[in-house]
C-alpha atoms as a PDB file:
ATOM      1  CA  UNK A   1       8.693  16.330  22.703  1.00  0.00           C
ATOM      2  CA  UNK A   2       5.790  19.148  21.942  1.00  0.00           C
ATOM      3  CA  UNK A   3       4.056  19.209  19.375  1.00  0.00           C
ATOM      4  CA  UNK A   4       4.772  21.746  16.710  1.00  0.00           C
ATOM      5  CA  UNK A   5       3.121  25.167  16.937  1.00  0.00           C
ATOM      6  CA  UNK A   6      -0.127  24.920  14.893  1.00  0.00           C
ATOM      7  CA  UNK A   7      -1.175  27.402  11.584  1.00  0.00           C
ATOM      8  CA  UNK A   8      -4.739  28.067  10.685  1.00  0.00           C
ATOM      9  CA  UNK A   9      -3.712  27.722   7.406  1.00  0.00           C
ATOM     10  CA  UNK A  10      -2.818  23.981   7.446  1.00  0.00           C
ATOM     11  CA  UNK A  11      -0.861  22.736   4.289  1.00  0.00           C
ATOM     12  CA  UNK A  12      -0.912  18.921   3.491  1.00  0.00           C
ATOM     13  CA  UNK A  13       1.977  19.501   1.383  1.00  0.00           C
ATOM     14  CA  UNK A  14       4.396  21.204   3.897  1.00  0.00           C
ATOM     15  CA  UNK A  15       3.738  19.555   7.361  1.00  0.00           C
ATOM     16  CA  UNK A  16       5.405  20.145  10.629  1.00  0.00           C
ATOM     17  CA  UNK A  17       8.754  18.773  11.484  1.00  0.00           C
ATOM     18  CA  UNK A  18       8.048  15.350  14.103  1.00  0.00           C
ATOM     19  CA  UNK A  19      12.109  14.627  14.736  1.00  0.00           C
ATOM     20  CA  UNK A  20      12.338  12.247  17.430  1.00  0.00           C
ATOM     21  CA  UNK A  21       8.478  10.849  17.716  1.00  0.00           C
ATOM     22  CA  UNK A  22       7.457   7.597  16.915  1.00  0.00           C
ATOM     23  CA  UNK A  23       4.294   6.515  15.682  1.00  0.00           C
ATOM     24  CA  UNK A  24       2.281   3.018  15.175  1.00  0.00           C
ATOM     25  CA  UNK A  25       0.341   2.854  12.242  1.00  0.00           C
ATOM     26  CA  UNK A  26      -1.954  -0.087  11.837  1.00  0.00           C
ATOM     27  CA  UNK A  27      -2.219  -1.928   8.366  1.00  0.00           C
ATOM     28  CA  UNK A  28       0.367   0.676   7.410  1.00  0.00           C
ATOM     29  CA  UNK A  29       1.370  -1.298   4.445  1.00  0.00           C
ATOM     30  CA  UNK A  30      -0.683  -0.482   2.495  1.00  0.00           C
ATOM     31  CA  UNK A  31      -4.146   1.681   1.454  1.00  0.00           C
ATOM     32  CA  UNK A  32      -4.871   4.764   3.680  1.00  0.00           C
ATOM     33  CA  UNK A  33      -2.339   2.984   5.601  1.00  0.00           C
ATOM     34  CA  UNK A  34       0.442   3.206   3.850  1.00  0.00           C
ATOM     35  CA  UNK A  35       0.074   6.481   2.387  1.00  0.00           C
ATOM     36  CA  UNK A  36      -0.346   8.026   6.364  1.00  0.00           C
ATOM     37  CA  UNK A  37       2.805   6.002   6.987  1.00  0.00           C
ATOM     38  CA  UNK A  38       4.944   7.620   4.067  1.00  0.00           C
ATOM     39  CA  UNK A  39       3.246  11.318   4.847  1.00  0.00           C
ATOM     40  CA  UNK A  40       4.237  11.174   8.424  1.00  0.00           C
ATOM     41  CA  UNK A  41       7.671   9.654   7.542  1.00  0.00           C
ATOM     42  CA  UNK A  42       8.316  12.519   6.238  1.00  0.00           C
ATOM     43  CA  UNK A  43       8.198  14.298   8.916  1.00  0.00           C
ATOM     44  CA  UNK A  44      11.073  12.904  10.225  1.00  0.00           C
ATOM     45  CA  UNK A  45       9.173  10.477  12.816  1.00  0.00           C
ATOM     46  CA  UNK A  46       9.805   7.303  13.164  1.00  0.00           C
ATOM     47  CA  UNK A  47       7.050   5.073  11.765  1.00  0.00           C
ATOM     48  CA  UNK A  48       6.180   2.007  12.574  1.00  0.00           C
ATOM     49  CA  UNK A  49       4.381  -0.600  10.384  1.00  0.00           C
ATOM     50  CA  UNK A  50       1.963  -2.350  12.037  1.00  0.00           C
ATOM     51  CA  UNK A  51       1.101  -5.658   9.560  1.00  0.00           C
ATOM     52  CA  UNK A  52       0.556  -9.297   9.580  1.00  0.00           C
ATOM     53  CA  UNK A  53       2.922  -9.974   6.805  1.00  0.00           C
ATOM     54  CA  UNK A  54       6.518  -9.308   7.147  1.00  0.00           C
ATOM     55  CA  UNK A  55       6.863  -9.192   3.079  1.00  0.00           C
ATOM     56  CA  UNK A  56       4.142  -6.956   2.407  1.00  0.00           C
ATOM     57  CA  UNK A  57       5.698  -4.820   5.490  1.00  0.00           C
ATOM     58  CA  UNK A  58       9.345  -5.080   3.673  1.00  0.00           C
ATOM     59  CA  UNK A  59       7.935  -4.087  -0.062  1.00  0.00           C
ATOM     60  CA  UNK A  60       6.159  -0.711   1.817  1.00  0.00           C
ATOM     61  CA  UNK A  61       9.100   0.143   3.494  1.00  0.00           C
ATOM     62  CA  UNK A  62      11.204  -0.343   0.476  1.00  0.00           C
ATOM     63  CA  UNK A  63       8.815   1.706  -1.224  1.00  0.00           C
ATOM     64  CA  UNK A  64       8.683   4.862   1.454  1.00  0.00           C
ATOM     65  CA  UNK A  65      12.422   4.828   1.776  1.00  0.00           C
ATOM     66  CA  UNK A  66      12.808   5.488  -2.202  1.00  0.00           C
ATOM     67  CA  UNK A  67      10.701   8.451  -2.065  1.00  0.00           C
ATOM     68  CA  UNK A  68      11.864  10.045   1.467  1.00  0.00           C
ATOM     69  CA  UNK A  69      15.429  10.498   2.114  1.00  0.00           C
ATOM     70  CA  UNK A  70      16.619   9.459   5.339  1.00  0.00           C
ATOM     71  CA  UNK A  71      12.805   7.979   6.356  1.00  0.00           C
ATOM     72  CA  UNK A  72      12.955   6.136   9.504  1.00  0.00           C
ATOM     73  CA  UNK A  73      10.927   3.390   8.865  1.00  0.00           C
ATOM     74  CA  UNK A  74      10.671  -0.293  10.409  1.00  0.00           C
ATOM     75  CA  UNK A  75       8.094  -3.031  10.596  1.00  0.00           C
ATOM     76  CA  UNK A  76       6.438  -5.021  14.051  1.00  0.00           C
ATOM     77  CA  UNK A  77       4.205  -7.968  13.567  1.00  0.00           C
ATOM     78  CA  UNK A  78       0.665  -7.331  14.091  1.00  0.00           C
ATOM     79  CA  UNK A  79      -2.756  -9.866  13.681  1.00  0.00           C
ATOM     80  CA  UNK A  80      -5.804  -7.856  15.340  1.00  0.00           C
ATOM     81  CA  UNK A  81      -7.790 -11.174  13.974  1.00  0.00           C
ATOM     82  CA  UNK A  82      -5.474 -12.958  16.938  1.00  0.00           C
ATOM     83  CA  UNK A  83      -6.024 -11.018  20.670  1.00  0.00           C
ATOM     84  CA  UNK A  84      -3.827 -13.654  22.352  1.00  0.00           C
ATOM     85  CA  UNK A  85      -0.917 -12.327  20.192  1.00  0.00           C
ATOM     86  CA  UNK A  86      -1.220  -8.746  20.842  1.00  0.00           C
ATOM     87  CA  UNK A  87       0.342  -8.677  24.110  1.00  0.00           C
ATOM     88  CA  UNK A  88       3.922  -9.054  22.665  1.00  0.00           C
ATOM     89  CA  UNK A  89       3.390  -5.874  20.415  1.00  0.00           C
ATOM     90  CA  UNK A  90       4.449  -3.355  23.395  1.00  0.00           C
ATOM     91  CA  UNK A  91       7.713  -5.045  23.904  1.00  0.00           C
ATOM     92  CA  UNK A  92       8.089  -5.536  19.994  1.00  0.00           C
ATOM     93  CA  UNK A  93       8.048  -1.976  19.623  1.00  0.00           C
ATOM     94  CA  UNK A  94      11.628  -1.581  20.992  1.00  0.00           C
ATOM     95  CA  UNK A  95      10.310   1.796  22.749  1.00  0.00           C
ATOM     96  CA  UNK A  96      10.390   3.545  26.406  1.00  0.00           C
ATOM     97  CA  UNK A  97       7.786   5.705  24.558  1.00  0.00           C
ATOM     98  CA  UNK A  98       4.850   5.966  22.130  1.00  0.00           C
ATOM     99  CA  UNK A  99       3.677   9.314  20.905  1.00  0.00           C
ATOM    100  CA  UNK A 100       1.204   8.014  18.735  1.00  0.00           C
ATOM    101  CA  UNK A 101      -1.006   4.949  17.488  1.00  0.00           C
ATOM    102  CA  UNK A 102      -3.012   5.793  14.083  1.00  0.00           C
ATOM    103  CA  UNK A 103      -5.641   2.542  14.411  1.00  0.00           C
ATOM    104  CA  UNK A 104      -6.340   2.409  10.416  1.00  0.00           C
ATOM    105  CA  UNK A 105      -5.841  -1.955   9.490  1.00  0.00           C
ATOM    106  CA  UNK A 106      -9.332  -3.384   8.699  1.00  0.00           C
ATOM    107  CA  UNK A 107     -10.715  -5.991   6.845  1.00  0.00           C
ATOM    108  CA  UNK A 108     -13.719  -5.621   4.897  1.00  0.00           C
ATOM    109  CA  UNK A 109     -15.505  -9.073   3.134  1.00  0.00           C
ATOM    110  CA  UNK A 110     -17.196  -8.220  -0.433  1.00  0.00           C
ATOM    111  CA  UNK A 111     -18.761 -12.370  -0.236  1.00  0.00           C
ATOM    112  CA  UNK A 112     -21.189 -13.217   1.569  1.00  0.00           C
ATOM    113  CA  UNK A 113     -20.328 -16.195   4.155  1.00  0.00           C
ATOM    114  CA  UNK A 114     -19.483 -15.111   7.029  1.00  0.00           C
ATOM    115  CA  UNK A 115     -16.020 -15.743   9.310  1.00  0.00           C
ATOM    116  CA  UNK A 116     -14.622 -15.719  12.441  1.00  0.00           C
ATOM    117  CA  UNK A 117     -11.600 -14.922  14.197  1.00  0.00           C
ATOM    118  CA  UNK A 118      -9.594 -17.778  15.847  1.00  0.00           C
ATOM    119  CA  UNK A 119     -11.348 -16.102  18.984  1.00  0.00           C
ATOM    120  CA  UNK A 120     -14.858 -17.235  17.302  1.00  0.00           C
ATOM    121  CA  UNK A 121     -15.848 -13.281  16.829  1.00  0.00           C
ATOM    122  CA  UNK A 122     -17.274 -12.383  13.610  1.00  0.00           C
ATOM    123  CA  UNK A 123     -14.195 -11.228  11.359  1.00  0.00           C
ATOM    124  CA  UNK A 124     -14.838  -7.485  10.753  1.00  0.00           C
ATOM    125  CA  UNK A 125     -15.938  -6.857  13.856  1.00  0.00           C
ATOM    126  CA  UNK A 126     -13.481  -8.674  16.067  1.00  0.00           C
ATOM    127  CA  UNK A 127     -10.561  -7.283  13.469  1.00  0.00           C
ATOM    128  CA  UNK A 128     -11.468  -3.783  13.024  1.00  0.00           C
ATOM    129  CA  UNK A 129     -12.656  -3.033  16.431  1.00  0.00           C
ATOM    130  CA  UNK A 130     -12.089  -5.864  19.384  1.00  0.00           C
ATOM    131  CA  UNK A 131      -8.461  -6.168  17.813  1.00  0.00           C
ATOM    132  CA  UNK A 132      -7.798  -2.655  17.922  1.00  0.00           C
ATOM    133  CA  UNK A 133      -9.679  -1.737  21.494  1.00  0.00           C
ATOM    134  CA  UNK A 134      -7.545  -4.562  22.975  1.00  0.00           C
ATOM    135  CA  UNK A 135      -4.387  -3.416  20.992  1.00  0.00           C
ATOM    136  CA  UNK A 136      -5.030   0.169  22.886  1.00  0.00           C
ATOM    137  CA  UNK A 137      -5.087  -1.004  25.497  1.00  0.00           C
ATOM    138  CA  UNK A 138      -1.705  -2.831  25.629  1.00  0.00           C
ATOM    139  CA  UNK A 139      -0.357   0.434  24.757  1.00  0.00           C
ATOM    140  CA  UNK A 140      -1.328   2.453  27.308  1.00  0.00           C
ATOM    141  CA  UNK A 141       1.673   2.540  29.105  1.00  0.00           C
ATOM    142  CA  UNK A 142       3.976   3.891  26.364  1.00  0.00           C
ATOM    143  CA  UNK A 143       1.094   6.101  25.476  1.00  0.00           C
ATOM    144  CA  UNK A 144       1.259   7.673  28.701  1.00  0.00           C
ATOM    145  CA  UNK A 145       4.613   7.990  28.959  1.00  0.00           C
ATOM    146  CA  UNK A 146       4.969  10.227  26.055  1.00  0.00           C
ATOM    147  CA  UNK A 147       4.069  13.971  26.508  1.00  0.00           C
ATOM    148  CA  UNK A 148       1.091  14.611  24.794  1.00  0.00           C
ATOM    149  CA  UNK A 149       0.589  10.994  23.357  1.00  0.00           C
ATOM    150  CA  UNK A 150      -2.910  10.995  20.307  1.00  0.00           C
ATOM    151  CA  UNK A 151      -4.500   7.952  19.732  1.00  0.00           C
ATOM    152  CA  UNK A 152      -6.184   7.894  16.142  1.00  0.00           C
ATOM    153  CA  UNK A 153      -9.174   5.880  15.068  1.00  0.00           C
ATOM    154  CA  UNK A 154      -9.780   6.116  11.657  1.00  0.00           C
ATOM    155  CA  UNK A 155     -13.292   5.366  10.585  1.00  0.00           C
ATOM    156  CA  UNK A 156     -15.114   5.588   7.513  1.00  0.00           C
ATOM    157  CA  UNK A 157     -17.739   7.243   5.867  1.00  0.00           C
ATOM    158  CA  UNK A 158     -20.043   4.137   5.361  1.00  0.00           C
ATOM    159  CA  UNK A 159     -20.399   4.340   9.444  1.00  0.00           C
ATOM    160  CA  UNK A 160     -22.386   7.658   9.320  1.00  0.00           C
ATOM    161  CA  UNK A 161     -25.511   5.717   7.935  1.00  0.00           C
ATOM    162  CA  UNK A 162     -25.360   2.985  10.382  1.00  0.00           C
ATOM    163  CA  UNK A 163     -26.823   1.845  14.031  1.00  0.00           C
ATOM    164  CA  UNK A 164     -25.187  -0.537  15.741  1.00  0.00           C
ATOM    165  CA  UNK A 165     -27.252  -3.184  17.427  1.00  0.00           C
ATOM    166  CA  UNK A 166     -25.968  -3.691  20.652  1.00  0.00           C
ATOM    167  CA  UNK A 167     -27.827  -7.046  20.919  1.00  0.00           C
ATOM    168  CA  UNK A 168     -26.362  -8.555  17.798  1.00  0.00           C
ATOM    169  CA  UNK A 169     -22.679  -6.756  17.627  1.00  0.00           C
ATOM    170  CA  UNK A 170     -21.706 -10.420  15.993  1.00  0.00           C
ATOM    171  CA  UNK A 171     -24.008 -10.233  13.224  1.00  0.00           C
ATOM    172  CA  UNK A 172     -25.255 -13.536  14.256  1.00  0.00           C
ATOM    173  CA  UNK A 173     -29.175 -12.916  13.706  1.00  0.00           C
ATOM    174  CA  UNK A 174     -28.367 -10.575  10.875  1.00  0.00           C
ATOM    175  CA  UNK A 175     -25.046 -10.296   8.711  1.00  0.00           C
ATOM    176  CA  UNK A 176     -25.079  -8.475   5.955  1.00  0.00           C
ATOM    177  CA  UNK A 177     -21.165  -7.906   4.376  1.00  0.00           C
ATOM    178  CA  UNK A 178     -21.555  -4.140   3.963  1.00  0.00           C
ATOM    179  CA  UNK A 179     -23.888  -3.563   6.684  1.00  0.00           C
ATOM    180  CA  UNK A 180     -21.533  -5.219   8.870  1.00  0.00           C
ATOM    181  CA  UNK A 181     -18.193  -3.417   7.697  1.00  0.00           C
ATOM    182  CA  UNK A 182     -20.009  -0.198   8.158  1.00  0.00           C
ATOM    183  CA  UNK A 183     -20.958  -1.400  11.943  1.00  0.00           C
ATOM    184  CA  UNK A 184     -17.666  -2.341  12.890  1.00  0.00           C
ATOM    185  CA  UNK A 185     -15.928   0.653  11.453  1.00  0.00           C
ATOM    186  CA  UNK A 186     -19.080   2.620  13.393  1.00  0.00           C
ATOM    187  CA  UNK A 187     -18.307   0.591  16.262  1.00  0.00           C
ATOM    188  CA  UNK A 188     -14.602   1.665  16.150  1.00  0.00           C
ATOM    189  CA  UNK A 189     -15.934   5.392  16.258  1.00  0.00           C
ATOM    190  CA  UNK A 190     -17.635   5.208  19.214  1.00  0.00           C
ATOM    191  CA  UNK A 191     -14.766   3.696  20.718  1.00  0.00           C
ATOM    192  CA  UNK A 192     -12.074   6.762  20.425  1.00  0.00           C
ATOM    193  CA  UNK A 193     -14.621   8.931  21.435  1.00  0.00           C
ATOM    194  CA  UNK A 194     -15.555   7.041  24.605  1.00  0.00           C
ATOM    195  CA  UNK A 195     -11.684   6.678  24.835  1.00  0.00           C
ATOM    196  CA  UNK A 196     -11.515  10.204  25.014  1.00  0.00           C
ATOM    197  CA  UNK A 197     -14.079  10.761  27.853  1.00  0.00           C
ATOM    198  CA  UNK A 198     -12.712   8.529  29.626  1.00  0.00           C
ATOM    199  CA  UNK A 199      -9.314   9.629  29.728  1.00  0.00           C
ATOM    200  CA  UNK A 200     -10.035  12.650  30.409  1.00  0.00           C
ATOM    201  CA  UNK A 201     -12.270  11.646  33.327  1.00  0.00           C
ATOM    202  CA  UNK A 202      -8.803   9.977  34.582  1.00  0.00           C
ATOM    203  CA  UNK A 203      -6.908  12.956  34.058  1.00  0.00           C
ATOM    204  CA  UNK A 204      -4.843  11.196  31.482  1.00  0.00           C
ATOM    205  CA  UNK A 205      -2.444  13.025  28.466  1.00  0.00           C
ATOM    206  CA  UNK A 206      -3.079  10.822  26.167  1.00  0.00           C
ATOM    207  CA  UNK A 207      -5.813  12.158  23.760  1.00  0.00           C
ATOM    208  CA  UNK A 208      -7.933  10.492  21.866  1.00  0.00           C
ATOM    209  CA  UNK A 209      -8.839  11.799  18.148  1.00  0.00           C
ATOM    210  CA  UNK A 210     -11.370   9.996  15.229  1.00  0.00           C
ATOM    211  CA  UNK A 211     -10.948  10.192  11.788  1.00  0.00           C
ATOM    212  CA  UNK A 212     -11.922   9.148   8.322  1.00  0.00           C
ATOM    213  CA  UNK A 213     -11.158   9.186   4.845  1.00  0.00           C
ATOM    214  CA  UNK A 214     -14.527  10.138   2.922  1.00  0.00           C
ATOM    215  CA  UNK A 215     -14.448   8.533  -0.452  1.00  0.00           C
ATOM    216  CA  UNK A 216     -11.094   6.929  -0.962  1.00  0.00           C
ATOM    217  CA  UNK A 217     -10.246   5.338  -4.196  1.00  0.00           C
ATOM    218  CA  UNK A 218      -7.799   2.808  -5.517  1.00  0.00           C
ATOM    219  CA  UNK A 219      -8.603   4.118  -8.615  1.00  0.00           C
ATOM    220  CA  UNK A 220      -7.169   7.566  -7.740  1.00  0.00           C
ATOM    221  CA  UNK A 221      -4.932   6.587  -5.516  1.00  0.00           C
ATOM    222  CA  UNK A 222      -1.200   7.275  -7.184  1.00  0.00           C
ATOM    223  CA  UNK A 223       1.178   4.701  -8.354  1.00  0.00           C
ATOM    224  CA  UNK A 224       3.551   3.092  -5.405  1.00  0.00           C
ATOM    225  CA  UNK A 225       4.627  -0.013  -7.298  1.00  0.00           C
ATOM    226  CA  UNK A 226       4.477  -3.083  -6.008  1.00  0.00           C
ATOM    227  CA  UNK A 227       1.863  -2.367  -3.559  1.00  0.00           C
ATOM    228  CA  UNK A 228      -0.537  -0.195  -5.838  1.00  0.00           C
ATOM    229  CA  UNK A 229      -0.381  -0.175  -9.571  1.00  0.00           C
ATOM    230  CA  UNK A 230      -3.072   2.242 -11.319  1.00  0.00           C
ATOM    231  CA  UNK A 231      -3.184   1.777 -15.074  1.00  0.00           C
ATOM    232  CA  UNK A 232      -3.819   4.745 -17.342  1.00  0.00           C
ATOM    233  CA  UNK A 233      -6.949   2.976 -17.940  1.00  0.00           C
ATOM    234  CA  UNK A 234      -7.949   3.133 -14.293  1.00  0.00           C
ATOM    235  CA  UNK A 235      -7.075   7.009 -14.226  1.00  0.00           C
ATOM    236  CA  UNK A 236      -8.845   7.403 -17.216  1.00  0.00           C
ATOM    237  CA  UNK A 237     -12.215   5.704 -16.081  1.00  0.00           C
ATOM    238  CA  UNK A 238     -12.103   7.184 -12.553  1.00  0.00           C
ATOM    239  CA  UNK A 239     -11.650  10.763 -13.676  1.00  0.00           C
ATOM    240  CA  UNK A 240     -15.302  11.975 -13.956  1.00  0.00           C
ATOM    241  CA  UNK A 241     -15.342  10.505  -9.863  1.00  0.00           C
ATOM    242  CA  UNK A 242     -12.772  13.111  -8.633  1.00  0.00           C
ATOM    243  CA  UNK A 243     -15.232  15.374  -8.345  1.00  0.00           C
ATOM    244  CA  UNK A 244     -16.604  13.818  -5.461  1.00  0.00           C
ATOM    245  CA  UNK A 245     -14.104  11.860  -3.653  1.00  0.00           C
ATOM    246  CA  UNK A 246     -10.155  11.340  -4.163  1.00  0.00           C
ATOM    247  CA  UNK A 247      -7.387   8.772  -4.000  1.00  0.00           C
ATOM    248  CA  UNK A 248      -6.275   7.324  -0.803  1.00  0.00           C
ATOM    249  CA  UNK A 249      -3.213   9.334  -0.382  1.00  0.00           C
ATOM    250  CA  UNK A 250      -5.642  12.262   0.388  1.00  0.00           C
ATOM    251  CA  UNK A 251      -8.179  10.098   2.164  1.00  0.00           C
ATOM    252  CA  UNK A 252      -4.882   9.791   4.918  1.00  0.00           C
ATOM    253  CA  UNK A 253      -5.033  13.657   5.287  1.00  0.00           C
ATOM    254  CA  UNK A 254      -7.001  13.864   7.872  1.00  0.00           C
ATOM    255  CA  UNK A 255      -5.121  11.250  10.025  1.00  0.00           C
ATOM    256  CA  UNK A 256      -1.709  12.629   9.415  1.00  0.00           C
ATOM    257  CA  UNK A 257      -3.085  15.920  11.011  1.00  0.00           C
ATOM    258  CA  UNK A 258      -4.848  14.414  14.238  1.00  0.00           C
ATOM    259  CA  UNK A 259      -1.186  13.245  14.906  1.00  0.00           C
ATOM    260  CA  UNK A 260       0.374  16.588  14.217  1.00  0.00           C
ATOM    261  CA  UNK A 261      -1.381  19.327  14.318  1.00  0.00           C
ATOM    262  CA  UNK A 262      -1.575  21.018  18.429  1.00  0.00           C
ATOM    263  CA  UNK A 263      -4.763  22.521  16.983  1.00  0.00           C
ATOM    264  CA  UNK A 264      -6.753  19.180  17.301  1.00  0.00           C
ATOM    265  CA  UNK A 265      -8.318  17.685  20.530  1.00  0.00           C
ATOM    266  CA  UNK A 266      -9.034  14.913  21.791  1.00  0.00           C
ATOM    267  CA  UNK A 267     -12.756  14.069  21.577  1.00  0.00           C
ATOM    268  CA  UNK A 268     -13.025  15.950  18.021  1.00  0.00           C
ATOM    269  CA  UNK A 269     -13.641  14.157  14.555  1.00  0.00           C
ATOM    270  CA  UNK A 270     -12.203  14.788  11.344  1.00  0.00           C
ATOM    271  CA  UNK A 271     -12.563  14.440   7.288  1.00  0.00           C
ATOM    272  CA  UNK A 272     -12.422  16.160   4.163  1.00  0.00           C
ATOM    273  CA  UNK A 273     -12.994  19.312   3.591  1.00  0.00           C
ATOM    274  CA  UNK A 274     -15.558  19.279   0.492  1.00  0.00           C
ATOM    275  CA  UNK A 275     -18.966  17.132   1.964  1.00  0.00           C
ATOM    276  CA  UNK A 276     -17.014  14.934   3.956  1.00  0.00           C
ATOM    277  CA  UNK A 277     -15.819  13.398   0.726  1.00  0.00           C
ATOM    278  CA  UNK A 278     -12.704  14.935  -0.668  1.00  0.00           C
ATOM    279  CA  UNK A 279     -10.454  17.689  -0.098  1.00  0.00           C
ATOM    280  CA  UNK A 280      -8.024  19.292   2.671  1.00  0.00           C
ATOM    281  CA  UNK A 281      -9.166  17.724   6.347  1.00  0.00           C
ATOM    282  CA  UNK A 282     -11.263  19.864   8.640  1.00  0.00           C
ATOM    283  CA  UNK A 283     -13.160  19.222  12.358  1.00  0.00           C
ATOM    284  CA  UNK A 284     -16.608  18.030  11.713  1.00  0.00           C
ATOM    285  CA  UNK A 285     -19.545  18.256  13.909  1.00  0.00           C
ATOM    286  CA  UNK A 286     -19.774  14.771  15.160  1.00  0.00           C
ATOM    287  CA  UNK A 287     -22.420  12.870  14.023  1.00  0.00           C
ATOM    288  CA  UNK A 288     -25.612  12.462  15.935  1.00  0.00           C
ATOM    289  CA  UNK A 289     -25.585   8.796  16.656  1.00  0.00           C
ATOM    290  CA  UNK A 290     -22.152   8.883  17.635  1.00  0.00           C
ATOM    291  CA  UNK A 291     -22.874  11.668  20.054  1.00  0.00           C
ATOM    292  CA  UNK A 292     -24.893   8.916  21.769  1.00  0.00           C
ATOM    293  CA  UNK A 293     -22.878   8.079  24.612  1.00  0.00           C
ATOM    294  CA  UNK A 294     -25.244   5.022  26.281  1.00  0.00           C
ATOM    295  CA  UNK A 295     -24.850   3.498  23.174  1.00  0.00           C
ATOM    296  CA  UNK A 296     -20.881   4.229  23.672  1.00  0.00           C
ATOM    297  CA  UNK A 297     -20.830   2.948  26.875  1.00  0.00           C
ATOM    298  CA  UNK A 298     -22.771  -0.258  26.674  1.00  0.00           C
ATOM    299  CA  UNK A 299     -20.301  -0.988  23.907  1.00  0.00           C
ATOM    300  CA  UNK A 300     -17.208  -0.511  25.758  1.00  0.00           C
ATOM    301  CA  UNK A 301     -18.696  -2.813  28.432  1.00  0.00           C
ATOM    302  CA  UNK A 302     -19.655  -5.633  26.068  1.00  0.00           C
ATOM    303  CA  UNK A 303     -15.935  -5.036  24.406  1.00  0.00           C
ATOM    304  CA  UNK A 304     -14.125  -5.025  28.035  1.00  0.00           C
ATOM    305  CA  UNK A 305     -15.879  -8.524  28.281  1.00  0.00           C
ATOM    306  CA  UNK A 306     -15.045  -9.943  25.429  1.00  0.00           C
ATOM    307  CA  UNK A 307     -11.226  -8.956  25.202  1.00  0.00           C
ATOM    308  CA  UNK A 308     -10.240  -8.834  28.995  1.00  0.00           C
ATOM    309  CA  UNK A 309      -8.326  -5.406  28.456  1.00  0.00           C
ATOM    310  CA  UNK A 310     -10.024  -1.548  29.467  1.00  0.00           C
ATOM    311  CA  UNK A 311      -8.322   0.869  27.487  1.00  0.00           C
ATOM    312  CA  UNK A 312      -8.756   3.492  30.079  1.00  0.00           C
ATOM    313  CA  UNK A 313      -7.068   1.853  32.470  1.00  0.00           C
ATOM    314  CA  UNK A 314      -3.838   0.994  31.979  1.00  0.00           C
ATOM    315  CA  UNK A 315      -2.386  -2.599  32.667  1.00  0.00           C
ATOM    316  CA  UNK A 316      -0.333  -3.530  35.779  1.00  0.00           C
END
């Protein structure tokens, strides 16, 4: 199905009509996550849940259908901390078809000690990138078999002051919590944007768009009991901060519109509006380090080796 015509004057409140796609949203039960879940139910697609819990998937679905008639909404089983396990996600899906995949579950670790993945990668890094360039790749075939299929990364704004080191993508020599969140989440940039080069290099039409939030807040985020509870307190404490970033219902803005919106291309990244912090989402020049595309390719080498999938190509 095409994608809507696209306005200039894009309105986060009143979105295009997406009857009869279906989209994967990663970690969509909650956060950013669930908020780009409920936004694009809305729409009339048919959303997906991506989650390792089946309760936490059953309360957000709960949750979306109370607040959108009709919402087509359903739950798969999904551990990016587990790469063995993501080959039964295709067939899991139930679809001939995929017309989007918004790549948005991560996990970030405020403690020091660091973890692995039953796969013995460092947790944040194997989770929030190897988990979803392998889970990509999987998909490729319904991807392609859409019309105009988008994959989304969605990023964050802690990447933009970041380098990875290619030599220590583990965090082995040096693993610092934040540092390393903010190099994975970097590390999943440069991935859908080397995605994108090389699909088009294939001649593929499946596009591949990055995102992120800017400042998102729990604190500003909006009620959806059980999943998120803000107390007046909260609302109260965070107000003099909404003049620099915003809740995560806004921080899934720019996401909702790299799936909908015909205006955006693959190979383009997007945020808010105001500083790359808050507001309406817009195309941003994309940063200079992620411009750097021997840094993007070295990457997708060293993650081809460690997950056994290429997301460019798509499996036999």
């Amino acid at each position: 199905m095409p994608y809507a015509s696209s306005s200039p004057d894009w309105n986060v409140h009143r979105l295009p009509r997406a009857d009869g796609r279906t989209v994967l949203v990663t970690g969509g039960n909650a956060g950013i996550g669930y908020f780009t879940a409920e936004q694009l139910a809305a729409t009339g697609a048919t959303v997906v849940l991506g989650s390792r819990s089946a309760a936490k998937a059953e309360a957000a679905m709960a949750s979306i259908r109370s607040r959108v008639a009709g919402a087509r909404v359903r739950g798969v089983r999904l551990d990016l901390a587990d790469l063995g396990s993501l080959g039964r996600v295709p067939e899991a899906l139930g679809v001939e078809r995929l017309d989007a995949v918004v790549l948005n579950a991560g996990v970030a670790l405020d403690d020091p000690p660091r973890e692995e993945t039953g796969d013995g990668h460092e947790l944040m890094f194997g989770t929030n990138h190897l988990g979803h360039f392998a889970l990509t790749g999987l998909l490729l075939p319904l991807l392609t078999a859409a019309a105009a299929a988008r994959v989304v990364t969605v990023g964050s704004f802690a990447a933009k002051s970041e380098r990875l080191d290619l030599a220590d993508l583990q965090s082995r020599a040096d693993y610092r919590p934040k540092r390393t969140y903010g190099r994975s989440k970097l590390a999943q940039m440069h991935f859908g944007l080397e995605l994108d080069r090389r699909l088009r290099a294939s001649g593929s039409t499946v596009a591949s768009v990055v995102v992120h939030p800017g400042g998102a807040l729990d604190a500003l985020t909006p009620s959806r009991p059980p999943i998120h509870v803000r107390t007046a307190g909260a609302r109260v404490g965070a107000a003099p901060a909404a003049l620099l970033v915003q809740g995560k219902d806004a921080g899934a803005w720019p996401g909702v519109r790299a799936v909908l919106d015909a205006a955006v291309r693959g190979g383009e990244l997007w945020g808010p509006r105001v500083f790359g912090l808050r507001g309406e989402p817009r195309r941003e020049r994309v940063w200079d380090h992620l411009a750097d595309t021997a840094v993007a390719g070295r990457l997708w080498g060293a993650s081809r080796e460690l997950t056994g999938v290429d997301p460019a190509v798509a499996p036999v």
